[in-house]
C-alpha atoms as a PDB file:
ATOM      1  CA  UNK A   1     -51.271 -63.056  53.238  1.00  0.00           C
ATOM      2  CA  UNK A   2     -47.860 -61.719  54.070  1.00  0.00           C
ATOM      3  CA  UNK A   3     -44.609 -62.874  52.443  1.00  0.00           C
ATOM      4  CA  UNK A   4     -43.803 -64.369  55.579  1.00  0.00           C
ATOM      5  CA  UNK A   5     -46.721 -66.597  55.624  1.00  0.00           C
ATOM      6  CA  UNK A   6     -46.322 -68.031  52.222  1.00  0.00           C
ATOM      7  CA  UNK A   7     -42.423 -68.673  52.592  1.00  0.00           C
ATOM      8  CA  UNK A   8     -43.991 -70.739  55.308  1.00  0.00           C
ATOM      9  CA  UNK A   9     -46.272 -72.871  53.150  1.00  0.00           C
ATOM     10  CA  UNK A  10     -43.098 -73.059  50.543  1.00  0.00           C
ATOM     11  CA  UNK A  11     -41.027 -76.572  50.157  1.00  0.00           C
ATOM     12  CA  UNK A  12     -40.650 -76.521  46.362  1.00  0.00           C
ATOM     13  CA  UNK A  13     -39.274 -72.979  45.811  1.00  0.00           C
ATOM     14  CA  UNK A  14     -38.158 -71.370  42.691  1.00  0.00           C
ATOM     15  CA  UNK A  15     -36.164 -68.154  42.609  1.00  0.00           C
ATOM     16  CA  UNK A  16     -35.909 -65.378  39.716  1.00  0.00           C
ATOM     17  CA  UNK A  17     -33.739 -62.781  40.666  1.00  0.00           C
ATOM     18  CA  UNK A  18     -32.052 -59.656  38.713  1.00  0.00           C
ATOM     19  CA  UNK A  19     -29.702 -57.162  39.007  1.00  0.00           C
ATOM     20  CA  UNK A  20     -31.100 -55.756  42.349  1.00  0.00           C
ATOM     21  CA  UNK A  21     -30.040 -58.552  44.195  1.00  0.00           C
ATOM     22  CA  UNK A  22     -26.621 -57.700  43.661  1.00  0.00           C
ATOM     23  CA  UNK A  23     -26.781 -54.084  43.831  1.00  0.00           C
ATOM     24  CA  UNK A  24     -25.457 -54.173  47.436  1.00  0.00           C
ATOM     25  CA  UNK A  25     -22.279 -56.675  46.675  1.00  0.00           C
ATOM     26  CA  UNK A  26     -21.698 -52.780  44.189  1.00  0.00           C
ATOM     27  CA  UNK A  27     -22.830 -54.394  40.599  1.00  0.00           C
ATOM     28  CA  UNK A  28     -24.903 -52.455  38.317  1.00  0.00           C
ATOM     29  CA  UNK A  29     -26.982 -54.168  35.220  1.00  0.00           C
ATOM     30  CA  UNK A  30     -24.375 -54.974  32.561  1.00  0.00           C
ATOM     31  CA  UNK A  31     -25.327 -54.204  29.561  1.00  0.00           C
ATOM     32  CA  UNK A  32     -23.543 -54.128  25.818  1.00  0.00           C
ATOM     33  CA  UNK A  33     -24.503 -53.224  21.929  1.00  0.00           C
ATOM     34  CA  UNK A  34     -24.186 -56.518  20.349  1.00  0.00           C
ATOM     35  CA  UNK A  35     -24.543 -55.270  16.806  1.00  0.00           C
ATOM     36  CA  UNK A  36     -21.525 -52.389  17.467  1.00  0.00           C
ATOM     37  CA  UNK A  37     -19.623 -54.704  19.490  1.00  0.00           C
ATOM     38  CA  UNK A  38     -19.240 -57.437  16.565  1.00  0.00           C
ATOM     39  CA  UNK A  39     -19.026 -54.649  13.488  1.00  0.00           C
ATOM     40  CA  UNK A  40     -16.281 -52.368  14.475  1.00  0.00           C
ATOM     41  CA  UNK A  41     -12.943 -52.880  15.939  1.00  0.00           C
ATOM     42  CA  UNK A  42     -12.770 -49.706  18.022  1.00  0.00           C
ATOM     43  CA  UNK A  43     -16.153 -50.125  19.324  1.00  0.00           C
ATOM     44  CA  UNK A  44     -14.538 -53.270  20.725  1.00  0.00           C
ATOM     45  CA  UNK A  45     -11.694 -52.192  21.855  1.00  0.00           C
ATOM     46  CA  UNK A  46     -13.116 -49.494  23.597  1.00  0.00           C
ATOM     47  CA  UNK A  47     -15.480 -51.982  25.472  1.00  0.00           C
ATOM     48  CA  UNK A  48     -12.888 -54.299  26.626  1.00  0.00           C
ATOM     49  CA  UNK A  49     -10.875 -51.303  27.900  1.00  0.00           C
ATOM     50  CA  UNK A  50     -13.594 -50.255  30.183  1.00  0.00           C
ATOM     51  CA  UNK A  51     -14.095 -53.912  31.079  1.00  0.00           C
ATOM     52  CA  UNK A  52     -10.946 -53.787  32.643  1.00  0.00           C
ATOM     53  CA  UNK A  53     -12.102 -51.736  36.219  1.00  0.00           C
ATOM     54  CA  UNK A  54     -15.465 -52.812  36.384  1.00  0.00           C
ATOM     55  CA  UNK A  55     -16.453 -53.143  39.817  1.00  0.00           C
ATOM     56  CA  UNK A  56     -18.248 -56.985  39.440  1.00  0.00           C
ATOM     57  CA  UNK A  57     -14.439 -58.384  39.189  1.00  0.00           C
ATOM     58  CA  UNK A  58     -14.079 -57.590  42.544  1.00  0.00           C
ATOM     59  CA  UNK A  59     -17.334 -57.742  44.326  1.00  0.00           C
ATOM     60  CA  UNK A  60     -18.493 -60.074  46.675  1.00  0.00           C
ATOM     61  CA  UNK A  61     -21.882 -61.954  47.290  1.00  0.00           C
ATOM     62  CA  UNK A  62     -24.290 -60.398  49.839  1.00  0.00           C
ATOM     63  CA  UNK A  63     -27.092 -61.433  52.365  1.00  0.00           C
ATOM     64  CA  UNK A  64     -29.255 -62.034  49.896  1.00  0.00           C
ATOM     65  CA  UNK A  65     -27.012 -64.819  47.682  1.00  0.00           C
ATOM     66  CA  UNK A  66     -25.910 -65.988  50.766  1.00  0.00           C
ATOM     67  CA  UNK A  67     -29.582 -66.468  52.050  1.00  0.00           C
ATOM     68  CA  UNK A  68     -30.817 -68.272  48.658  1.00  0.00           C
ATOM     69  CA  UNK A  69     -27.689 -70.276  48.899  1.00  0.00           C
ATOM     70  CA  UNK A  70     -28.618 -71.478  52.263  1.00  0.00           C
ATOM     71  CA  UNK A  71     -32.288 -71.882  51.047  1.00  0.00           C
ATOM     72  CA  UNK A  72     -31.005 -74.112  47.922  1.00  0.00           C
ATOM     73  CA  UNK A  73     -28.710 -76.118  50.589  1.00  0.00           C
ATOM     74  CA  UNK A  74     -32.001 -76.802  52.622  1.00  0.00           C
ATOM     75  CA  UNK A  75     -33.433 -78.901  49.785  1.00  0.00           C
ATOM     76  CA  UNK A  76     -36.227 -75.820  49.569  1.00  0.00           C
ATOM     77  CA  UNK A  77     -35.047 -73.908  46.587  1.00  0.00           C
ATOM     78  CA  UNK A  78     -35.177 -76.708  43.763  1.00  0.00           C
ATOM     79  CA  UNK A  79     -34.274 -74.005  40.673  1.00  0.00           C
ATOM     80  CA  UNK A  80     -32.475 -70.814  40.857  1.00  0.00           C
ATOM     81  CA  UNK A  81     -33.181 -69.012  37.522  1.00  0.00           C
ATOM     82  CA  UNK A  82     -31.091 -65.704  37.522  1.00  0.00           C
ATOM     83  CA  UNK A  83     -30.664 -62.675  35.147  1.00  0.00           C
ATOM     84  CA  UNK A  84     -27.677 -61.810  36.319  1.00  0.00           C
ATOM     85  CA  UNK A  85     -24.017 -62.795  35.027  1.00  0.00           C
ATOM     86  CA  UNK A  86     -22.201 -61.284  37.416  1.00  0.00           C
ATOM     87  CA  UNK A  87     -21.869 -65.598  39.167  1.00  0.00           C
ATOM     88  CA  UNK A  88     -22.262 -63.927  42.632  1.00  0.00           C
ATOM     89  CA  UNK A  89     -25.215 -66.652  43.071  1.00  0.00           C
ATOM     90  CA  UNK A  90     -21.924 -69.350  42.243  1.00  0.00           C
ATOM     91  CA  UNK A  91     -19.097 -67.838  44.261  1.00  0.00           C
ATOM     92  CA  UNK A  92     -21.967 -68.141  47.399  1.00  0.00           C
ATOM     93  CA  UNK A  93     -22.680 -71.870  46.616  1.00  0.00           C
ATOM     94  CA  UNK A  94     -25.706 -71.559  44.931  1.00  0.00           C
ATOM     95  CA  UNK A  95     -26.115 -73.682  41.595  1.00  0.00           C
ATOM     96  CA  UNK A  96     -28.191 -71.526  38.696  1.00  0.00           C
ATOM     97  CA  UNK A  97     -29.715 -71.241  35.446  1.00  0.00           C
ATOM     98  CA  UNK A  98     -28.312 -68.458  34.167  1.00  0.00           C
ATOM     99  CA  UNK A  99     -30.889 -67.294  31.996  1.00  0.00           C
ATOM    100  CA  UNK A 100     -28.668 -64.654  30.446  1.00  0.00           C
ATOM    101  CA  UNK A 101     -25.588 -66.430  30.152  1.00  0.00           C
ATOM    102  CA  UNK A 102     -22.495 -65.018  32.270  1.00  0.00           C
ATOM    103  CA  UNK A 103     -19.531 -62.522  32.150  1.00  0.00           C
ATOM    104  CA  UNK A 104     -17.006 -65.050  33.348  1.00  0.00           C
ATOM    105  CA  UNK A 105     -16.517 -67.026  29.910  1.00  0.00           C
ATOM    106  CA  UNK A 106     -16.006 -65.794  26.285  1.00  0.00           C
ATOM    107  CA  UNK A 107     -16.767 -67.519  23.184  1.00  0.00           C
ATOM    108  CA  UNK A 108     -15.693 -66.618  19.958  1.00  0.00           C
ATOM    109  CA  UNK A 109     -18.383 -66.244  17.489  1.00  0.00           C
ATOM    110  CA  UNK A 110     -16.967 -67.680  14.525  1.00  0.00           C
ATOM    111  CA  UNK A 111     -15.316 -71.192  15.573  1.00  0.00           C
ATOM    112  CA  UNK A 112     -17.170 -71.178  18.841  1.00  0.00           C
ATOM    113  CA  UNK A 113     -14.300 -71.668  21.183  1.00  0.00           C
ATOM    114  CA  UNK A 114     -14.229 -70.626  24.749  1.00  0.00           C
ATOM    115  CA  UNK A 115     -12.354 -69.488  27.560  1.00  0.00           C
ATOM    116  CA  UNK A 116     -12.010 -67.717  30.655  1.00  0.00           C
ATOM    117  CA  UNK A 117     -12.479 -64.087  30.830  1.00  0.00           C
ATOM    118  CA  UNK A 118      -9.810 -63.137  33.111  1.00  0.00           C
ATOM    119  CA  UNK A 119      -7.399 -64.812  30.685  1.00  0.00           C
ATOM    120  CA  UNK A 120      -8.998 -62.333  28.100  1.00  0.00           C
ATOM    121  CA  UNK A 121      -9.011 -59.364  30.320  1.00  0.00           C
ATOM    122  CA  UNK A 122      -5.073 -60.496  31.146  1.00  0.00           C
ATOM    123  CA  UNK A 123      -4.536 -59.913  27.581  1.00  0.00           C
ATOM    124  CA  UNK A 124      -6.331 -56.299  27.475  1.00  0.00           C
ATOM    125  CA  UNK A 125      -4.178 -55.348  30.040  1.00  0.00           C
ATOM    126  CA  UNK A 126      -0.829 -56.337  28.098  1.00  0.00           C
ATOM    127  CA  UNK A 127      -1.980 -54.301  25.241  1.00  0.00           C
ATOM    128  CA  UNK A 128      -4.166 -56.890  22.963  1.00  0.00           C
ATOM    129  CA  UNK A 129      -7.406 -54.765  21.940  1.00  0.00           C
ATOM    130  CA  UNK A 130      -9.726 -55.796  20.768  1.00  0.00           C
ATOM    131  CA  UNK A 131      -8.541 -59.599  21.730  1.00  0.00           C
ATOM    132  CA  UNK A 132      -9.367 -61.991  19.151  1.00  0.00           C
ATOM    133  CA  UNK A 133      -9.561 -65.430  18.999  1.00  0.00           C
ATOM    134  CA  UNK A 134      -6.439 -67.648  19.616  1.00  0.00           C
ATOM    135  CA  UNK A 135      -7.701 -70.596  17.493  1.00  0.00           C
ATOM    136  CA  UNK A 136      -9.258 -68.687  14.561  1.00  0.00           C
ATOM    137  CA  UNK A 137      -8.242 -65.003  14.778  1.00  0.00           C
ATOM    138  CA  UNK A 138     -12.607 -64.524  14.978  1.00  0.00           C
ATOM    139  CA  UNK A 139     -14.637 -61.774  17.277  1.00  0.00           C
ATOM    140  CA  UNK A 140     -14.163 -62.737  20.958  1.00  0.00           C
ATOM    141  CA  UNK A 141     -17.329 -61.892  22.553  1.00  0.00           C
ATOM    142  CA  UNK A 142     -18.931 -62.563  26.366  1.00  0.00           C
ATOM    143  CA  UNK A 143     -20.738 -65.288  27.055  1.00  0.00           C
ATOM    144  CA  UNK A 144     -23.993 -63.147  28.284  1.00  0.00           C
ATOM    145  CA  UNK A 145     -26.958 -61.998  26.371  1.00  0.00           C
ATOM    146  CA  UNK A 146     -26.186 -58.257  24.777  1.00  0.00           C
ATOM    147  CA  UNK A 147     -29.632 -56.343  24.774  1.00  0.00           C
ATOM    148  CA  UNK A 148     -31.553 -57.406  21.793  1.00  0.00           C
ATOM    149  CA  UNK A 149     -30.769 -60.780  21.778  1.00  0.00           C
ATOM    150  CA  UNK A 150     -32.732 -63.859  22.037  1.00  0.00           C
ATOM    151  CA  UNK A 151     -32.105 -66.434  24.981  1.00  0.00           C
ATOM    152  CA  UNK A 152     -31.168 -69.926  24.454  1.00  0.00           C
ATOM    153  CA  UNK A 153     -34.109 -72.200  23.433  1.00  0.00           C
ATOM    154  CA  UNK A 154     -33.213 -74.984  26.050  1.00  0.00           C
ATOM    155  CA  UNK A 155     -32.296 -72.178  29.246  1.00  0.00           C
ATOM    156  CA  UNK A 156     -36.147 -71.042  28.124  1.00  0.00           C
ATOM    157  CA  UNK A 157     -37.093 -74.717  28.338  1.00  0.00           C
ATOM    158  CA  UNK A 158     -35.614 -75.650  31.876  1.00  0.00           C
ATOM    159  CA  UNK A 159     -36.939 -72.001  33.082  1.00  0.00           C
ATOM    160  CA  UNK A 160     -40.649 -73.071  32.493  1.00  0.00           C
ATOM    161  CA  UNK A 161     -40.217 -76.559  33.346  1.00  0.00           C
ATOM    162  CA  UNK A 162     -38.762 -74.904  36.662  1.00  0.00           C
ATOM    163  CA  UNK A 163     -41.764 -72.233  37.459  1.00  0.00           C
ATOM    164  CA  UNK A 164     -44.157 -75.223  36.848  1.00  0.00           C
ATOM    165  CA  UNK A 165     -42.811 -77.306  39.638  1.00  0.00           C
ATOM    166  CA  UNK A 166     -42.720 -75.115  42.440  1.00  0.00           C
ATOM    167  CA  UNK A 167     -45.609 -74.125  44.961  1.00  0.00           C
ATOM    168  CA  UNK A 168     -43.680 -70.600  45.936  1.00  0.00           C
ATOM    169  CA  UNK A 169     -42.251 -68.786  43.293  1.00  0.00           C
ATOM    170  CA  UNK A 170     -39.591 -66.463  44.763  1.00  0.00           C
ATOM    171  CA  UNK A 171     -39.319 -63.018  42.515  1.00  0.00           C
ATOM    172  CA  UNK A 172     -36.161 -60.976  43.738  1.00  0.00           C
ATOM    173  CA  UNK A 173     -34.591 -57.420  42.695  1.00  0.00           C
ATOM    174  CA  UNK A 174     -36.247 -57.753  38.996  1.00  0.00           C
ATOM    175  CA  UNK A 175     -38.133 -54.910  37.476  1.00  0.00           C
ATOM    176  CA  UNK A 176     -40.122 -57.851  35.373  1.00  0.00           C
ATOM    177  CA  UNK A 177     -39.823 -56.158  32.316  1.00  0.00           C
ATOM    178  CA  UNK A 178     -36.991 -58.058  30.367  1.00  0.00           C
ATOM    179  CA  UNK A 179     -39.051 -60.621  28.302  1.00  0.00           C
ATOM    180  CA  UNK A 180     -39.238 -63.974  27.718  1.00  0.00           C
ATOM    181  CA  UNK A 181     -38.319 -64.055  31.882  1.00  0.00           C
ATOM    182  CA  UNK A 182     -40.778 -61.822  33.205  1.00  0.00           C
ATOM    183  CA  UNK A 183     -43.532 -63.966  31.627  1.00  0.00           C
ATOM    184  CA  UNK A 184     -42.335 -67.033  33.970  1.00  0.00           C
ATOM    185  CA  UNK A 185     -44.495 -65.136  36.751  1.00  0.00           C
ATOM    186  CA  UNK A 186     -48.131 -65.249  35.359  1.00  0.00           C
ATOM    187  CA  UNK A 187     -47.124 -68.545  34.864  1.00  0.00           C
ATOM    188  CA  UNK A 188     -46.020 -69.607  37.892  1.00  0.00           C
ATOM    189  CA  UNK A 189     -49.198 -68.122  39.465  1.00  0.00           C
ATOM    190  CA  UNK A 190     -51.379 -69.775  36.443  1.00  0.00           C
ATOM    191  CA  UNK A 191     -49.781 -73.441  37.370  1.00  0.00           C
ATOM    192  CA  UNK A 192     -50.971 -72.881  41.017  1.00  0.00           C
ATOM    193  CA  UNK A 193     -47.923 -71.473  42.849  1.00  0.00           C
ATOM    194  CA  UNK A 194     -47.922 -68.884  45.110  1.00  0.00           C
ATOM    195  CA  UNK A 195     -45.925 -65.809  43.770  1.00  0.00           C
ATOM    196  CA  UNK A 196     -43.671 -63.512  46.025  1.00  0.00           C
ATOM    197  CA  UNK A 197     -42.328 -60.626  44.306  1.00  0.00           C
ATOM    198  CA  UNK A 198     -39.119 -58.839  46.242  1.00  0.00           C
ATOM    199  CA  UNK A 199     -38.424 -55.496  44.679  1.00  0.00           C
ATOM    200  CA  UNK A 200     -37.638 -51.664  45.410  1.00  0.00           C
ATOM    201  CA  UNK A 201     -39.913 -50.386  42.829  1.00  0.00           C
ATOM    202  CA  UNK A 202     -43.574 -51.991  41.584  1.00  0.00           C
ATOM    203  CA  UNK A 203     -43.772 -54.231  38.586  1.00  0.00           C
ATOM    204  CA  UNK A 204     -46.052 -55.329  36.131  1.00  0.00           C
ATOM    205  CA  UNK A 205     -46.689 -58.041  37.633  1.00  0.00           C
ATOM    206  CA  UNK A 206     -47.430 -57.066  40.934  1.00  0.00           C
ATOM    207  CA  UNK A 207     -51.427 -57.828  40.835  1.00  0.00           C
ATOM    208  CA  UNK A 208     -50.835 -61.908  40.672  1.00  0.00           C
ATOM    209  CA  UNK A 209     -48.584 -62.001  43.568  1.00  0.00           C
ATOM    210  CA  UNK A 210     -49.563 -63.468  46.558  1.00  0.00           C
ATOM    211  CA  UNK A 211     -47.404 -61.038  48.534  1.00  0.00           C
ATOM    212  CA  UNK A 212     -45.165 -58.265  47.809  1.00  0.00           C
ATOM    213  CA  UNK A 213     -42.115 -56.949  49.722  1.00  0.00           C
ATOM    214  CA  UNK A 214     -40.399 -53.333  48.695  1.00  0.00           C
ATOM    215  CA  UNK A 215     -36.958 -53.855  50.641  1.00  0.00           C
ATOM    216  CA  UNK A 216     -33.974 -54.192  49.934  1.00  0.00           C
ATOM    217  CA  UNK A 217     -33.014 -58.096  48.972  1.00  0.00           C
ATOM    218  CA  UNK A 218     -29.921 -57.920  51.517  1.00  0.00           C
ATOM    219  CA  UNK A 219     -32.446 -57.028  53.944  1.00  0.00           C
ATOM    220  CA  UNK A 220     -35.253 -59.128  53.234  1.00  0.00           C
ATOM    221  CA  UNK A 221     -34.118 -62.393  52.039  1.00  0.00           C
ATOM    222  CA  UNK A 222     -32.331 -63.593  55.137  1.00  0.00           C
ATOM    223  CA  UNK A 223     -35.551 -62.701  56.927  1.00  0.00           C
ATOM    224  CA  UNK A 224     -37.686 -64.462  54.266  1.00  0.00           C
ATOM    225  CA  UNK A 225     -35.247 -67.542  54.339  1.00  0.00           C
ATOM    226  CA  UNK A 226     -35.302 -68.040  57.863  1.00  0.00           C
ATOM    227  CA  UNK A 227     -39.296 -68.767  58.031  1.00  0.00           C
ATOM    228  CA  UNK A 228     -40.008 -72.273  59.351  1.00  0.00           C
ATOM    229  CA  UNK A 229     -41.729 -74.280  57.005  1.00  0.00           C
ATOM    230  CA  UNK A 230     -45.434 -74.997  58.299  1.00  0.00           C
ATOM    231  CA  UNK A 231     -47.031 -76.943  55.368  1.00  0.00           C
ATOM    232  CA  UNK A 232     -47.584 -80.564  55.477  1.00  0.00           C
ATOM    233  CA  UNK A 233     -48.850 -83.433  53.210  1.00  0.00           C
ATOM    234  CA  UNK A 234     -48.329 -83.683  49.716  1.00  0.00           C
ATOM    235  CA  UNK A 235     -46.813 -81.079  47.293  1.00  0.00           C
ATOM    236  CA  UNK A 236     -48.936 -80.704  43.876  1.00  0.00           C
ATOM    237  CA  UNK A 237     -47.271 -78.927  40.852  1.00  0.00           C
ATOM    238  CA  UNK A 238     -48.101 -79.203  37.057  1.00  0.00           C
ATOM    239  CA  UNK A 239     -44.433 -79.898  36.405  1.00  0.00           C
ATOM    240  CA  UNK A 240     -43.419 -83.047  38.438  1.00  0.00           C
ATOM    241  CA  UNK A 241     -45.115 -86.243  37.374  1.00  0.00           C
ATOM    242  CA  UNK A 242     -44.474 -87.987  40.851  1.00  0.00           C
ATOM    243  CA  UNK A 243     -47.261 -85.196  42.106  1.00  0.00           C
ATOM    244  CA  UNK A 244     -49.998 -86.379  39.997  1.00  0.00           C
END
């Protein structure tokens, strides 16, 4: 079965994507020492200086957020689970569940209280490194997951709930090797969904797909998004009661 054929069959679609769907819009993985970040001063301040220029403040969403947007607008993508927290799925009207938090808020980690990054970044600029917290002079930190560090019990939650009531599951620019989100494949494909898996490179997860596409997302997504739907009758999924 091609890709094309099950993107026909799919009215109850949900997406995983990573950091090659935005490799086009000129983002790169972000990526940051948690443990360095929140022990030493300089280590901070050296981060939030090279913050300052990096290219996701200024880069723009692509074909392929543009073609999930339109997919989610459709009433055919029901959840958008992303890796990403660069909010180029947001800026092109997408709504996600941003499965590694994003780079757009800051939270300080010892009162909790957050804010806008550009306000933070504003404050970098005039000279404040490392920034720390306005309310309880604490460790301002990003509002994404550093490598290492355990996701959110609830995001977790909603991301299974999600792969369990879909009959496509829609795998984009993810090497499907970050855990606990590459596991929401097998799982997908366990609870009956078909599985497509959009990436450059091959993953581990390549065998339970029902049909895999090495192009670029930019490229393939608006093709993928602009299949007719085919299926009829009733949709069955293991995670919506008004199925059964």
């Amino acid at each position: 079965m091609s890709a094309r054929d099950v993107m026909a069959l799919g009215r109850r679609i949900t997406a995983l994507t990573g950091a090659g769907v935005s490799l086009e819009s000129g983002v790169v993985r972000f990526r940051f020492d948690a443990e360095s970040f929140l022990t030493s001063a300089r280590v901070r301040g050296e981060v939030w200086r090279s913050w300052l220029d990096d290219p996701l403040w200024t880069a723009e969403p692509n074909a392929a957020h543009r073609a999930l947007a339109g997919l989610q607008r459709a009433g055919r993508v029901r959840s958008l689970l992303t890796q990403n927290v660069d909010g180029l799925h947001q800026r092109a009207g997408s709504a996600v569940l941003e499965l590694h938090g994003s780079m757009a808020r800051v939270v300080c980690v010892s009162c909790g209280v957050t804010g806008a990054m550009g306000d933070v970044l504003d404050r970098v600029r005039a000279g404040d490194v490392p920034p720390d917290c306005a309310v309880c002079g604490g460790v301002l930190r990003p509002a994404a997951v550093a490598f290492g560090e355990p996701l959110d019990d609830d995001v977790v939650r909603a991301a299974r709930m999600a792969v369990l009531d879909c009959d496509v599951m829609l795998v984009v620019g993810t090497s499907l090797t970050v855990e606990p989100a590459a596991r929401l494949v097998p799982l997908a494909a366990k609870a009956g969904a078909a599985v497509v898996i959009c990436t450059l490179d091959p993953t581990p997860y390549d065998s339970v797909a029902a049909a895999v596409v090495r192009e670029p997302a930019a490229t393939a997504l608006p093709e993928l998004a602009a299949v007719p739907v085919v299926a009829t009758g009733p949709i069955r999924t293991w995670g919506d009661p008004s199925t059964w």
